[in-house]
N, C-alpha and C. Protein backbone atom coordinates (compact mmCIF):
# COMPACT_ATOMS: atom_id res chain seq x y z
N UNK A 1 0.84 -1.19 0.00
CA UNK A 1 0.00 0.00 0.00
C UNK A 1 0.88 1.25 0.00
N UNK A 2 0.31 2.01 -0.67
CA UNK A 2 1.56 3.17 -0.80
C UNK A 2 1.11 4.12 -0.04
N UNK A 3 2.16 4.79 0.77
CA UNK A 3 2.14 5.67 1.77
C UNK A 3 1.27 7.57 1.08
N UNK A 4 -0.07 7.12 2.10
CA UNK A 4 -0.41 8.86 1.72
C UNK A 4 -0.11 10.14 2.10
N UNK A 5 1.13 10.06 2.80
CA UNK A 5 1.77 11.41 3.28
C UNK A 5 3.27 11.15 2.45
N UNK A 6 3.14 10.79 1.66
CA UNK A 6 4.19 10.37 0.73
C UNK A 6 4.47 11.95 -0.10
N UNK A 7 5.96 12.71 0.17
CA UNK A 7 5.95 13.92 -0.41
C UNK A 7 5.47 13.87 -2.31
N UNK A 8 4.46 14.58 -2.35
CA UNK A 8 4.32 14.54 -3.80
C UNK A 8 5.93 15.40 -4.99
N UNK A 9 5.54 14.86 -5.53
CA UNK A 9 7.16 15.73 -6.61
C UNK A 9 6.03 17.11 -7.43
N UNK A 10 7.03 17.99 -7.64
CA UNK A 10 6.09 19.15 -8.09
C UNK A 10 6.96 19.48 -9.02
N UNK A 11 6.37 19.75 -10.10
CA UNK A 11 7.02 20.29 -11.46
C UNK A 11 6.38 21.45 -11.88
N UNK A 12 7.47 22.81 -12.24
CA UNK A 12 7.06 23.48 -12.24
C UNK A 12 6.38 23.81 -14.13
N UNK A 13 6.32 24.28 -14.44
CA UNK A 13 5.82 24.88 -16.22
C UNK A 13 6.39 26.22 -16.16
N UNK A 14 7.90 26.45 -17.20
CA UNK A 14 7.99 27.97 -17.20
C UNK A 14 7.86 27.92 -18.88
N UNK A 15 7.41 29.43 -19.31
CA UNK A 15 7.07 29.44 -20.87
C UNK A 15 6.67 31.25 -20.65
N UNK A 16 6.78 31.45 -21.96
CA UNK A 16 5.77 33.02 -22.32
C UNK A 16 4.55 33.23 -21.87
N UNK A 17 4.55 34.31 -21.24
CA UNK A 17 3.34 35.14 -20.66
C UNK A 17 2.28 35.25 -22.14
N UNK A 18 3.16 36.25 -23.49
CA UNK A 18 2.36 35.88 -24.61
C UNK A 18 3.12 35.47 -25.55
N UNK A 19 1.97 34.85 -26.01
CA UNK A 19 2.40 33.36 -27.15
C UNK A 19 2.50 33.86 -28.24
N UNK A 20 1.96 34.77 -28.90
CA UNK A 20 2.07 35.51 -30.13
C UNK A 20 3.00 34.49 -31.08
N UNK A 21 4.14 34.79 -30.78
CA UNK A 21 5.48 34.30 -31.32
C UNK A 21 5.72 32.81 -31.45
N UNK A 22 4.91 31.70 -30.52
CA UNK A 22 4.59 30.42 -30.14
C UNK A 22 4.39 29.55 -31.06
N UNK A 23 3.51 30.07 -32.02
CA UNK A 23 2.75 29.14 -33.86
C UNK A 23 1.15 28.97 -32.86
N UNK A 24 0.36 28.21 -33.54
CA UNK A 24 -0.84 27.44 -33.37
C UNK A 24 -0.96 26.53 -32.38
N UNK A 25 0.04 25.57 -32.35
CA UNK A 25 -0.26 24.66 -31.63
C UNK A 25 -0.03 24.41 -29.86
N UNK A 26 0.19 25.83 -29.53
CA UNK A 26 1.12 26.23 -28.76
C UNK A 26 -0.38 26.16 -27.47
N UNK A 27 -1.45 26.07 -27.33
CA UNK A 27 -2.33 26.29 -26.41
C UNK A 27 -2.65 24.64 -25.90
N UNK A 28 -2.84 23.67 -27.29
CA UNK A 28 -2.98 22.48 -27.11
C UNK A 28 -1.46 21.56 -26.26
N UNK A 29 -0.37 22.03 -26.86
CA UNK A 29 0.57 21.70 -26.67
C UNK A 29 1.04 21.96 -25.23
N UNK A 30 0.56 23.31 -24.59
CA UNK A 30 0.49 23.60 -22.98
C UNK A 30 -0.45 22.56 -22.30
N UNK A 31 -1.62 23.37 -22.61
CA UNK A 31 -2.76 22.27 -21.61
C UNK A 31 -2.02 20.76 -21.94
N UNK A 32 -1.67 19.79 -22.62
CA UNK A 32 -1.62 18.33 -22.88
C UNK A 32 -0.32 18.30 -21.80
N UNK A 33 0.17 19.00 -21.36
CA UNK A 33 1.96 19.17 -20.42
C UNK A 33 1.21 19.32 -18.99
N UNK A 34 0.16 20.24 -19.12
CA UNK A 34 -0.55 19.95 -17.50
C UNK A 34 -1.31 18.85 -17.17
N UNK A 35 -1.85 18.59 -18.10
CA UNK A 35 -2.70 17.25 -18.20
C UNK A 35 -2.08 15.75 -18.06
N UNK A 36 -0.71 15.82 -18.66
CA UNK A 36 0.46 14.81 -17.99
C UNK A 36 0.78 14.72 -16.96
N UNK A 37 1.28 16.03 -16.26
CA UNK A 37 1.55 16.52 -14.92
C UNK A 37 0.41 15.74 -13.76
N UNK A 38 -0.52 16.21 -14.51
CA UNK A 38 -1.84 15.64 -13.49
C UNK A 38 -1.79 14.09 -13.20
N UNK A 39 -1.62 13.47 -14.34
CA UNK A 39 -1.87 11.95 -14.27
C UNK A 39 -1.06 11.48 -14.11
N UNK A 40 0.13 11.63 -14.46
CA UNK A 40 1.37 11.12 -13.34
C UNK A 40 1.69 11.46 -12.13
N UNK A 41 0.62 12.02 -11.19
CA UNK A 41 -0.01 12.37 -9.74
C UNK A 41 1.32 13.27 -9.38
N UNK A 42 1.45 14.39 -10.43
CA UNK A 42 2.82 15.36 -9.70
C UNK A 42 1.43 16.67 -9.51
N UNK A 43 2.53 17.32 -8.41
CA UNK A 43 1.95 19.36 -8.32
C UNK A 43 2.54 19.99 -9.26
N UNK A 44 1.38 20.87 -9.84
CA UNK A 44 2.15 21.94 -10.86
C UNK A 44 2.40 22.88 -9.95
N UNK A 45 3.23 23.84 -10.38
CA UNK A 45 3.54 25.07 -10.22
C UNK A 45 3.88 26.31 -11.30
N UNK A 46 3.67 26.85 -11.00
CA UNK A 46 3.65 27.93 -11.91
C UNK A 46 3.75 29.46 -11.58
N UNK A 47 4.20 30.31 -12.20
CA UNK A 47 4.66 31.86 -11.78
C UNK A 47 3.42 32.81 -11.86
N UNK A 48 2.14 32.06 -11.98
CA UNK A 48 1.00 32.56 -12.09
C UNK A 48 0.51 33.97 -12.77
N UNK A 49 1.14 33.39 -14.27
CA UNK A 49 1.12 34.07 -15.23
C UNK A 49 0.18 33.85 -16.50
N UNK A 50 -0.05 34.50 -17.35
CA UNK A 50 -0.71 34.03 -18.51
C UNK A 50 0.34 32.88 -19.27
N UNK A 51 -0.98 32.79 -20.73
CA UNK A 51 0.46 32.43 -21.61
C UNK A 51 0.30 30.80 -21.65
N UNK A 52 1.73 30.41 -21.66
CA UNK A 52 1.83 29.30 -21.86
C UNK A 52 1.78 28.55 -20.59
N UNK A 53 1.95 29.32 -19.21
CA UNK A 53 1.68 28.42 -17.85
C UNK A 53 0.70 28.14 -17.56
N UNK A 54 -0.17 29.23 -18.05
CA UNK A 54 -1.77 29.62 -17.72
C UNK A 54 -2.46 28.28 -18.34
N UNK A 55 -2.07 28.36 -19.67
CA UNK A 55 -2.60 27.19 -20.38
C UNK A 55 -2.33 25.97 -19.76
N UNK A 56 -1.09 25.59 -19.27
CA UNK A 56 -0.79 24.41 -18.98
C UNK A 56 -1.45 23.64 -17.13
N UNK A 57 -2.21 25.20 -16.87
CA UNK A 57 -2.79 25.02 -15.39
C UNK A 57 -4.11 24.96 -15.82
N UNK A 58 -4.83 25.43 -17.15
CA UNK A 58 -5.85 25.14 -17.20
C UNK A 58 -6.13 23.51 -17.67
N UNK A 59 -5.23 22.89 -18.90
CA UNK A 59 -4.82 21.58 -18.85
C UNK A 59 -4.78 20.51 -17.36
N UNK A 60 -4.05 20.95 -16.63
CA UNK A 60 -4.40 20.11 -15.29
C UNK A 60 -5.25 20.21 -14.37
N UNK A 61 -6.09 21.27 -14.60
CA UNK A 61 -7.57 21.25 -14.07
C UNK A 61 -8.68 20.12 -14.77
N UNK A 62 -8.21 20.55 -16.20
CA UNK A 62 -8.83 19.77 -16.71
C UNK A 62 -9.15 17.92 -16.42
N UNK A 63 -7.68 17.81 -16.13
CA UNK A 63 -7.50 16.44 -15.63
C UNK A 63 -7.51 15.88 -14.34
N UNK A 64 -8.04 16.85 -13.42
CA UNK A 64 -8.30 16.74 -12.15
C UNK A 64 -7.42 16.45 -11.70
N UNK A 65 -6.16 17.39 -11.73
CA UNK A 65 -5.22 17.17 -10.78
C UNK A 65 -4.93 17.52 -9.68
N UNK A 66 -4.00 16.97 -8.58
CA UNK A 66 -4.13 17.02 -7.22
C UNK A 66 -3.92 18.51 -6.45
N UNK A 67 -3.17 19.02 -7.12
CA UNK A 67 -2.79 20.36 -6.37
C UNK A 67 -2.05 21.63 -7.50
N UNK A 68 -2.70 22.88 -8.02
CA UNK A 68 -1.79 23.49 -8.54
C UNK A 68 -1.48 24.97 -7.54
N UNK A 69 -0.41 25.33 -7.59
CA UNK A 69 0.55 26.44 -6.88
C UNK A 69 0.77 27.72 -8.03
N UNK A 70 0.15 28.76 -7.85
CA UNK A 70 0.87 29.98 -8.47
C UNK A 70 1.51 30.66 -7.36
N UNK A 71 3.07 31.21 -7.85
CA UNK A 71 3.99 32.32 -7.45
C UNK A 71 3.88 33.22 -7.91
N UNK A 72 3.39 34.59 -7.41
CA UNK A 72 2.77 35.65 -8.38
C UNK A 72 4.03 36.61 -8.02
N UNK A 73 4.63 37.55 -9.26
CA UNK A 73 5.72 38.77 -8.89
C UNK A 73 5.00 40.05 -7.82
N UNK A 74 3.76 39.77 -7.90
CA UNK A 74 3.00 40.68 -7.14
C UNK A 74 3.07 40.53 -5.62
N UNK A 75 2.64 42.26 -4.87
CA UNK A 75 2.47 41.77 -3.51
C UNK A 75 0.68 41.35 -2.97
N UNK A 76 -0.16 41.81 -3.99
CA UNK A 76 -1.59 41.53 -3.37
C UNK A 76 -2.16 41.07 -4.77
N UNK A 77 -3.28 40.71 -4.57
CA UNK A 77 -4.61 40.31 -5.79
C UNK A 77 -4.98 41.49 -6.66
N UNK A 78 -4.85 42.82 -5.97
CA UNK A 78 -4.69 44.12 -6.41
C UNK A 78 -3.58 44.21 -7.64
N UNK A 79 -2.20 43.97 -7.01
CA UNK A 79 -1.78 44.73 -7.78
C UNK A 79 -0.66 43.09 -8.91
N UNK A 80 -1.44 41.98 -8.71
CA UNK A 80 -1.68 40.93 -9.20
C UNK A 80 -2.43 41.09 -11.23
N UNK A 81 -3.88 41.79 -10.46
CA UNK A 81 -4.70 42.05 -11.44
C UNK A 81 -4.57 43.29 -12.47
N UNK A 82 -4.21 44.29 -11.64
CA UNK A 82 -4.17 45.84 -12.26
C UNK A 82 -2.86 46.41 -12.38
N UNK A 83 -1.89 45.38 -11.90
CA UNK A 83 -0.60 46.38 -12.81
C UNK A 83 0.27 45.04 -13.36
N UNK A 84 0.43 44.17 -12.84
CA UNK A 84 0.81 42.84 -14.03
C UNK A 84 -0.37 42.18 -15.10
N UNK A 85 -1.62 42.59 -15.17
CA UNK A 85 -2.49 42.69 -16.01
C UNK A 85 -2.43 40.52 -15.80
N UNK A 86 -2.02 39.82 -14.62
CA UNK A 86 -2.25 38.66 -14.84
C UNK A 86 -3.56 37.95 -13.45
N UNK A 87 -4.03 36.35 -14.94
CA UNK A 87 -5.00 36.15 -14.35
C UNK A 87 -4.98 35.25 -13.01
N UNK A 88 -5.95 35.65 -11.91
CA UNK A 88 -6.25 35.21 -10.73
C UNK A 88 -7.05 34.14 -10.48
N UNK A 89 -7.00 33.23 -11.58
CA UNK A 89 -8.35 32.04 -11.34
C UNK A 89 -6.95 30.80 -11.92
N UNK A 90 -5.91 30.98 -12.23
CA UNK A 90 -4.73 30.16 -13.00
C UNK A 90 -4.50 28.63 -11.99
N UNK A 91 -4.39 28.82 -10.80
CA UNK A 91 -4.10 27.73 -9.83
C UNK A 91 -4.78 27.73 -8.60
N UNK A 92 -4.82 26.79 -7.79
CA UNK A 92 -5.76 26.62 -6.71
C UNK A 92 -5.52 27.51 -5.84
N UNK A 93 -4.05 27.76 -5.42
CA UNK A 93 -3.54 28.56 -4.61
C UNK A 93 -2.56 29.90 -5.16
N UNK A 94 -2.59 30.69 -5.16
CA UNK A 94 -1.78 32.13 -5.54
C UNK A 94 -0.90 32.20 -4.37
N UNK A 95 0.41 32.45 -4.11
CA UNK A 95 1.35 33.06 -3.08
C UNK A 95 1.33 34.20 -4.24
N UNK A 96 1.19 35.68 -3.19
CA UNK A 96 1.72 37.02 -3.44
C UNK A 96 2.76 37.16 -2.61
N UNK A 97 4.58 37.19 -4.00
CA UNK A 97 5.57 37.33 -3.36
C UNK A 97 5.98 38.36 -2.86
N UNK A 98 5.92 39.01 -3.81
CA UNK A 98 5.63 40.77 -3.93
C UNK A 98 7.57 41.16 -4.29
N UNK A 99 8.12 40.16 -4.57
CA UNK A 99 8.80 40.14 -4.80
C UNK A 99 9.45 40.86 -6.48
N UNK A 100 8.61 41.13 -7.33
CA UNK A 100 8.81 41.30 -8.82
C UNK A 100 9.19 39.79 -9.23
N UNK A 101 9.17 39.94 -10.81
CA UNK A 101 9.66 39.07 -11.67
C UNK A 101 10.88 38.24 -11.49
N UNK A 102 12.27 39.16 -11.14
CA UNK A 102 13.24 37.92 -11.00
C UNK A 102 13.53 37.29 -9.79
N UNK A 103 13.29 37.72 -8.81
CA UNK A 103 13.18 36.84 -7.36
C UNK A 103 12.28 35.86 -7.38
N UNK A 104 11.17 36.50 -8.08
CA UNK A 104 9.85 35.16 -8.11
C UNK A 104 10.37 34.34 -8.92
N UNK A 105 10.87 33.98 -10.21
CA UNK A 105 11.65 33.45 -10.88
C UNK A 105 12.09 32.20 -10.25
N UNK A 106 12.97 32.69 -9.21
CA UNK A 106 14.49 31.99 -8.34
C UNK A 106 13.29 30.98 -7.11
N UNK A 107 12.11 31.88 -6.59
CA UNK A 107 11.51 30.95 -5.79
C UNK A 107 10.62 29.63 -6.56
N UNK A 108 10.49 30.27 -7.95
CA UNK A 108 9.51 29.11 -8.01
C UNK A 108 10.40 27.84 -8.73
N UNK A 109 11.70 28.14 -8.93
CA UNK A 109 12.51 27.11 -9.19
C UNK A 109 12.80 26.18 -7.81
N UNK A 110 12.95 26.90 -6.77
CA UNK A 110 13.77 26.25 -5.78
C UNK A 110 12.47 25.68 -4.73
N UNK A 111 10.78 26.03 -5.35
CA UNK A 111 10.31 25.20 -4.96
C UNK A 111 9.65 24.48 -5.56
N UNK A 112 10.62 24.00 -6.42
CA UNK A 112 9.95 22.99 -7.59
C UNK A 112 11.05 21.79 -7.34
N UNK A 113 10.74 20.28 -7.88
CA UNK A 113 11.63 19.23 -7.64
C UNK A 113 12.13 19.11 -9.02
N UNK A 114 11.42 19.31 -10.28
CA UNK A 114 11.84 19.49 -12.06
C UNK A 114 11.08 20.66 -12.47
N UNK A 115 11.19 20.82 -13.88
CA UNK A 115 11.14 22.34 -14.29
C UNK A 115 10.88 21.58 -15.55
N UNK A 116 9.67 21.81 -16.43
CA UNK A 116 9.40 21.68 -17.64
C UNK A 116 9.59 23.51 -18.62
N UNK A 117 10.27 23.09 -19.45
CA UNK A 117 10.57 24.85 -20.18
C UNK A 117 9.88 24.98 -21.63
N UNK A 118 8.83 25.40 -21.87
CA UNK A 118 8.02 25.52 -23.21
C UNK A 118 8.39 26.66 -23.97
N UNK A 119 7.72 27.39 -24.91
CA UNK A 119 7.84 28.06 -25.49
C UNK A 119 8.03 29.42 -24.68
N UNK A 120 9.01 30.18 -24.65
CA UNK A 120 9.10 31.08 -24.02
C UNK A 120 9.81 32.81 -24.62
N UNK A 121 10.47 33.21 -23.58
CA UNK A 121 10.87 34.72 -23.68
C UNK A 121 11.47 34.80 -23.03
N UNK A 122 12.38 35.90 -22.36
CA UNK A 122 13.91 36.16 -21.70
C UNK A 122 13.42 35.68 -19.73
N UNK A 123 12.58 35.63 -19.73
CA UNK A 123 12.20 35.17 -18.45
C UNK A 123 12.02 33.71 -18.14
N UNK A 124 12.28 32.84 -19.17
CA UNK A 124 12.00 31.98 -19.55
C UNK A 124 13.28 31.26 -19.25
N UNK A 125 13.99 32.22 -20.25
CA UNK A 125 15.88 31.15 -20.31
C UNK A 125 16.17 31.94 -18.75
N UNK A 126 16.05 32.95 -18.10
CA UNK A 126 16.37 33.23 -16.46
C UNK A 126 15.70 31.95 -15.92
N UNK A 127 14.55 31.40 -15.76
CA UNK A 127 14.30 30.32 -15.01
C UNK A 127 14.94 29.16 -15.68
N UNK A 128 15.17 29.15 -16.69
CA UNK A 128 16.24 28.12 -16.85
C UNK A 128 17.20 28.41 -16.37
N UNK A 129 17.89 29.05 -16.42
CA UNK A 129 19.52 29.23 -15.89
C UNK A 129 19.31 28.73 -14.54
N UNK A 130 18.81 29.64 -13.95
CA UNK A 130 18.32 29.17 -12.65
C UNK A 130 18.00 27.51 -12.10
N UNK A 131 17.54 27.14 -12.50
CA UNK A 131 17.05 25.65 -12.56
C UNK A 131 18.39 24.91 -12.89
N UNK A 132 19.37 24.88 -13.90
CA UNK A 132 20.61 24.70 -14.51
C UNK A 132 21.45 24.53 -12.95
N UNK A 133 21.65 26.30 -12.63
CA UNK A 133 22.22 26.11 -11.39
C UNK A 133 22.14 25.22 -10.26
N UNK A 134 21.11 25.13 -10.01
CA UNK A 134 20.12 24.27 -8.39
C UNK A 134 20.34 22.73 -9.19
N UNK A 135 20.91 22.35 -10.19
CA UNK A 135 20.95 21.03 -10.53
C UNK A 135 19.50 20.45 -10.37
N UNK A 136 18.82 20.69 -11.47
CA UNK A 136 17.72 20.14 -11.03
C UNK A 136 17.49 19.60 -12.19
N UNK A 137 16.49 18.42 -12.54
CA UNK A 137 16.31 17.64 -13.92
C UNK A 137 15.33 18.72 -14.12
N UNK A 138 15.42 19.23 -15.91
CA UNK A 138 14.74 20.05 -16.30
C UNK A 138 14.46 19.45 -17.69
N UNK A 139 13.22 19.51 -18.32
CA UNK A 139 12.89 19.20 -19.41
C UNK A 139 12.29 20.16 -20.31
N UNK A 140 13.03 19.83 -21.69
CA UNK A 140 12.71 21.37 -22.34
C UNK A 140 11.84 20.57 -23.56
N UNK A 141 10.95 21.19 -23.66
CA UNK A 141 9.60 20.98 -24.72
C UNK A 141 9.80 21.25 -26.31
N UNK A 142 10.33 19.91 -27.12
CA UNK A 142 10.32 21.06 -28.45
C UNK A 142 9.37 20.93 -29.00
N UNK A 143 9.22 22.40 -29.79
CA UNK A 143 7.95 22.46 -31.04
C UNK A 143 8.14 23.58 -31.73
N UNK A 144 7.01 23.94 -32.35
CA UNK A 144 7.23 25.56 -33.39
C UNK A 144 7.36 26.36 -33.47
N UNK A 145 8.61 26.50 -31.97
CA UNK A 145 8.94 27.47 -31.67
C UNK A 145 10.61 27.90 -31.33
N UNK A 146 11.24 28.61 -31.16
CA UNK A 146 12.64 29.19 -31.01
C UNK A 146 13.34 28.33 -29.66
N UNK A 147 12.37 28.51 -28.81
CA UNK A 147 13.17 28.21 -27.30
C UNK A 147 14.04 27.27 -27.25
N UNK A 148 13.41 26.08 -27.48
CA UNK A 148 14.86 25.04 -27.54
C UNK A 148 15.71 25.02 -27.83
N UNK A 149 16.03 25.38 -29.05
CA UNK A 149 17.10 25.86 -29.81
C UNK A 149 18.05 27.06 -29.16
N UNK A 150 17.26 27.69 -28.80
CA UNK A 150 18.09 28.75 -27.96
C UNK A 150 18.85 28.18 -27.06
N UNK A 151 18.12 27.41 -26.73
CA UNK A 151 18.66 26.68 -24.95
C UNK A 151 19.74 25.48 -25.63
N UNK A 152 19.40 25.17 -26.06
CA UNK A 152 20.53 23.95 -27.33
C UNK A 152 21.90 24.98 -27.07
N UNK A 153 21.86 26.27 -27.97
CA UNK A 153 23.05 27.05 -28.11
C UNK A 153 23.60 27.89 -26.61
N UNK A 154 22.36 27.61 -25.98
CA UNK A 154 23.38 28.24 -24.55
C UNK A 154 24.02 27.27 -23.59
N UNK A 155 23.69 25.72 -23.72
CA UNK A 155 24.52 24.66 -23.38
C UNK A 155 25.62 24.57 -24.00
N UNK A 156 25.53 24.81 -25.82
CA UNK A 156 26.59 24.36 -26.48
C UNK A 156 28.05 25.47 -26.14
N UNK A 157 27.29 26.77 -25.43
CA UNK A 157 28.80 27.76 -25.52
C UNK A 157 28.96 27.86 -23.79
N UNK A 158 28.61 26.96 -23.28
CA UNK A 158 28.37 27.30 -21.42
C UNK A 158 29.67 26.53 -21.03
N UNK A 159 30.33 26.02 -21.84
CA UNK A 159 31.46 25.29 -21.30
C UNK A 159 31.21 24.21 -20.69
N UNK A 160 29.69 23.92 -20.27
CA UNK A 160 29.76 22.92 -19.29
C UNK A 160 28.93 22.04 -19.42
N UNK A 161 28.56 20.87 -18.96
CA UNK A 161 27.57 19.94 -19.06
C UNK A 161 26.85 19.39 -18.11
N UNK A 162 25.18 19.25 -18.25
CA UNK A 162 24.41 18.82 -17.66
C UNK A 162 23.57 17.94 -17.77
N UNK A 163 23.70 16.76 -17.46
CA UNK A 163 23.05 15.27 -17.76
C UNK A 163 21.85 15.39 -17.16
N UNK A 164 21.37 16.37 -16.52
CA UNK A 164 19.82 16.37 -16.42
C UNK A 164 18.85 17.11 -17.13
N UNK A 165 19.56 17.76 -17.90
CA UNK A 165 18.25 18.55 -19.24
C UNK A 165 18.52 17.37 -19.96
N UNK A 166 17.01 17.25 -20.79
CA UNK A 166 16.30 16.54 -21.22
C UNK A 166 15.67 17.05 -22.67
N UNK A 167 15.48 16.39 -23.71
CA UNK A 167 15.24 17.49 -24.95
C UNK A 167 13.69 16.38 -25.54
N UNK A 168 12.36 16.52 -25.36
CA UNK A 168 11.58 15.69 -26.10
C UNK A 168 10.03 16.43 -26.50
N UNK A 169 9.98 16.38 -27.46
CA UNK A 169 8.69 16.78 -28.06
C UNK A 169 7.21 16.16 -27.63
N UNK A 170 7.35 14.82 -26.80
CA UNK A 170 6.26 14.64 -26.69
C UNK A 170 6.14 14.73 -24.83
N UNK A 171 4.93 15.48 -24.58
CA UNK A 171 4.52 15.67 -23.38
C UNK A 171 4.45 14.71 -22.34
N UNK A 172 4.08 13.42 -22.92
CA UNK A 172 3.69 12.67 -21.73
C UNK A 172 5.30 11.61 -21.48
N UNK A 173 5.94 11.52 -22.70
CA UNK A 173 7.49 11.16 -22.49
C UNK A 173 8.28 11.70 -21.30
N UNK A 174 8.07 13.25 -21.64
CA UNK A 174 9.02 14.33 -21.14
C UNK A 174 8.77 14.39 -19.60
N UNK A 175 7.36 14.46 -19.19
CA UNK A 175 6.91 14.25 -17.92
C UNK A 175 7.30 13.22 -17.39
N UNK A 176 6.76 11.82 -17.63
CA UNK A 176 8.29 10.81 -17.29
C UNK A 176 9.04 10.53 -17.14
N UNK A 177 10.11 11.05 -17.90
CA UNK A 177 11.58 11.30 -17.70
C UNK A 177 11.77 12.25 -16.57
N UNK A 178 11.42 13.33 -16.22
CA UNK A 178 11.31 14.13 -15.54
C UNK A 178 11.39 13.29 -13.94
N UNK A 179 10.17 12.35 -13.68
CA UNK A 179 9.93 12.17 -12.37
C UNK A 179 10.28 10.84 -12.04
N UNK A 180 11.25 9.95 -13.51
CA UNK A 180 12.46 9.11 -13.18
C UNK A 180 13.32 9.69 -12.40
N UNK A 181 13.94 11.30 -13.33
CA UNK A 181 15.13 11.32 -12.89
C UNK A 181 14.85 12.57 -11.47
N UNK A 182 13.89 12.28 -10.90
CA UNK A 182 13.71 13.41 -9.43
C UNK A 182 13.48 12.00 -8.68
N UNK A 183 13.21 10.79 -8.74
CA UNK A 183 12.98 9.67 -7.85
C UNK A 183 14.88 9.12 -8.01
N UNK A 184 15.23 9.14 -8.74
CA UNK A 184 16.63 8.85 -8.52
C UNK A 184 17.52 9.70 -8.16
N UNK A 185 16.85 11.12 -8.01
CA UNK A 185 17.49 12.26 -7.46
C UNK A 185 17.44 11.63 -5.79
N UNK A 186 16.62 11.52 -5.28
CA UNK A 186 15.71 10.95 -4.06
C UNK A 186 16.62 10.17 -3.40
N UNK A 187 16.27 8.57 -4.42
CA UNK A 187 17.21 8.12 -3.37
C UNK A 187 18.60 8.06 -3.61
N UNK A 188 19.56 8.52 -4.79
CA UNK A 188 20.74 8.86 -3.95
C UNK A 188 20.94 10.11 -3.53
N UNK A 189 20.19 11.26 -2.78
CA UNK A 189 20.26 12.20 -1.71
C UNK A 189 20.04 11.56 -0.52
N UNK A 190 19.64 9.93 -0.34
CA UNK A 190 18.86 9.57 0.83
C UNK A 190 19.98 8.45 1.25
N UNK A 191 20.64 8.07 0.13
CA UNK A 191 21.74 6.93 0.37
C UNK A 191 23.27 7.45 0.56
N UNK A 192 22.94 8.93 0.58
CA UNK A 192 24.43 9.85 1.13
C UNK A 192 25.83 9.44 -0.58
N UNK A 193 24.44 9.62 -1.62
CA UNK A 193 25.94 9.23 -2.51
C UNK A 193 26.86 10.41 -2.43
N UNK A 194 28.00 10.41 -2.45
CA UNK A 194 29.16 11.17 -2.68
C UNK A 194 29.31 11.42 -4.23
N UNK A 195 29.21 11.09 -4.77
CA UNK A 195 29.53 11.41 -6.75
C UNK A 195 28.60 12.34 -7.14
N UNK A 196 27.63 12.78 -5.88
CA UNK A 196 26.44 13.97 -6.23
C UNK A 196 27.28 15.19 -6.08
N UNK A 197 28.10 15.40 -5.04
CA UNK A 197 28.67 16.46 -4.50
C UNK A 197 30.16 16.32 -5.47
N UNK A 198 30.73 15.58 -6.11
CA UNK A 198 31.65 15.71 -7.15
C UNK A 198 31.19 16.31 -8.52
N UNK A 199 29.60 15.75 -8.58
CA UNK A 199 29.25 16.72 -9.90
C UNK A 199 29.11 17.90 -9.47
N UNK A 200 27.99 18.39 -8.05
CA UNK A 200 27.67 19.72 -8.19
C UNK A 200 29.13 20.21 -8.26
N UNK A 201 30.39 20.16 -7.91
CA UNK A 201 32.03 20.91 -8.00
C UNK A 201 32.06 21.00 -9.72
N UNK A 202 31.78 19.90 -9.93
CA UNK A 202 32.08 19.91 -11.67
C UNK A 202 31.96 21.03 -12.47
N UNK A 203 30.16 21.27 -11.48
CA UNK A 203 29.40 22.23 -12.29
C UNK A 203 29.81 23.46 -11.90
N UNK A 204 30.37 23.72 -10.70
CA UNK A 204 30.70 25.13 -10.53
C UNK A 204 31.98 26.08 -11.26
């Protein structure tokens, strides 16, 4: 019987506020990434933004999933609605960080266990970097759009390498891979491996 206080894994969705730039398929292609999320019994999270997160929280509503989390750059519902012009119905729960954009950024990475990266904008590759740093398995979404590729060329000139980004076009793959490699994150953080703390040096 599997334990129900069992910590759930939470993956966050970072992507463009607007999609403009995204192609067509870019709304279906969100929601079907929350809708994975859901049924492989993870928490979304999200920066409780429009866009492509928005979509991907309305996707895991759809699928009745267990818990979604927005991190808003805002400090109230006020200034949530009327000066980041973003929507307040996106996830079950809203935290107002009040922090702005790039601090909120940094929290909703570091309270996430993986990081799915969709179609995005310069706030986009910051929560990647970010995520990069904290060594965390991150999976980047390709489709008809720029981002990957971008992120392709900022691995290829970073000098350095990271065996936990992940590169796959299909949603319910990518989500998988994802919460393989955060359960093997698990237990060797739990079995005291040492070759964890030789990579994070690697990486620095």
């Amino acid at each position: 019987m599997s334990n129900k206080f069992e910590k759930k894994i939470v993956i966050s969705v970072s992507g463009a506020a607007e999609v403009g730039h995204c192609g067509p398929e870019v709304l279906n292609v969100a929601k079907e990434i929350g809708r994975e999320i859901a049924r492989q019994g993870a928490i979304l999270s999200t920066g409780a933004t429009s866009g492509f997160p928005n979509f991907s929280a309305q996707g895991y509503k759809e699928a009745e999933g267990l818990f979604s989390l927005g991190l808003s750059p805002a400090s109230d519902p006020n200034e949530h609605s009327n000066i980041y012009l973003l929507p307040l119905d996106s996830c079950d729960v809203t935290i107002f960080t009040g922090f702005g954009f790039p601090l909120r950024d940094i929290m909703l990475v570091k309270s996430s266990d993986a990081m799915i990266v969709g179609c995005g904008r310069i706030g986009t590759i910051h929560e990647f970097t970010v995520a990069w740093e904290s060594n965390m398995p991150i999976g980047i979404l390709e489709g008809g759009w720029a981002t990957d590729e971008v992120i392709r060329d900022i691995i290829r000139n970073s000098n350095r390498t990271n065996t936990k980004v992940v590169f796959d076009s299909n949603p319910k793959r990518l989500v998988e891979k994802l919460i393989e490699m955060v359960k093997e994150n698990k237990k060797r953080v739990e079995m005291g491996d040492s070759d964890m703390i030789s990579e994070l040096k690697a990486k620095a």
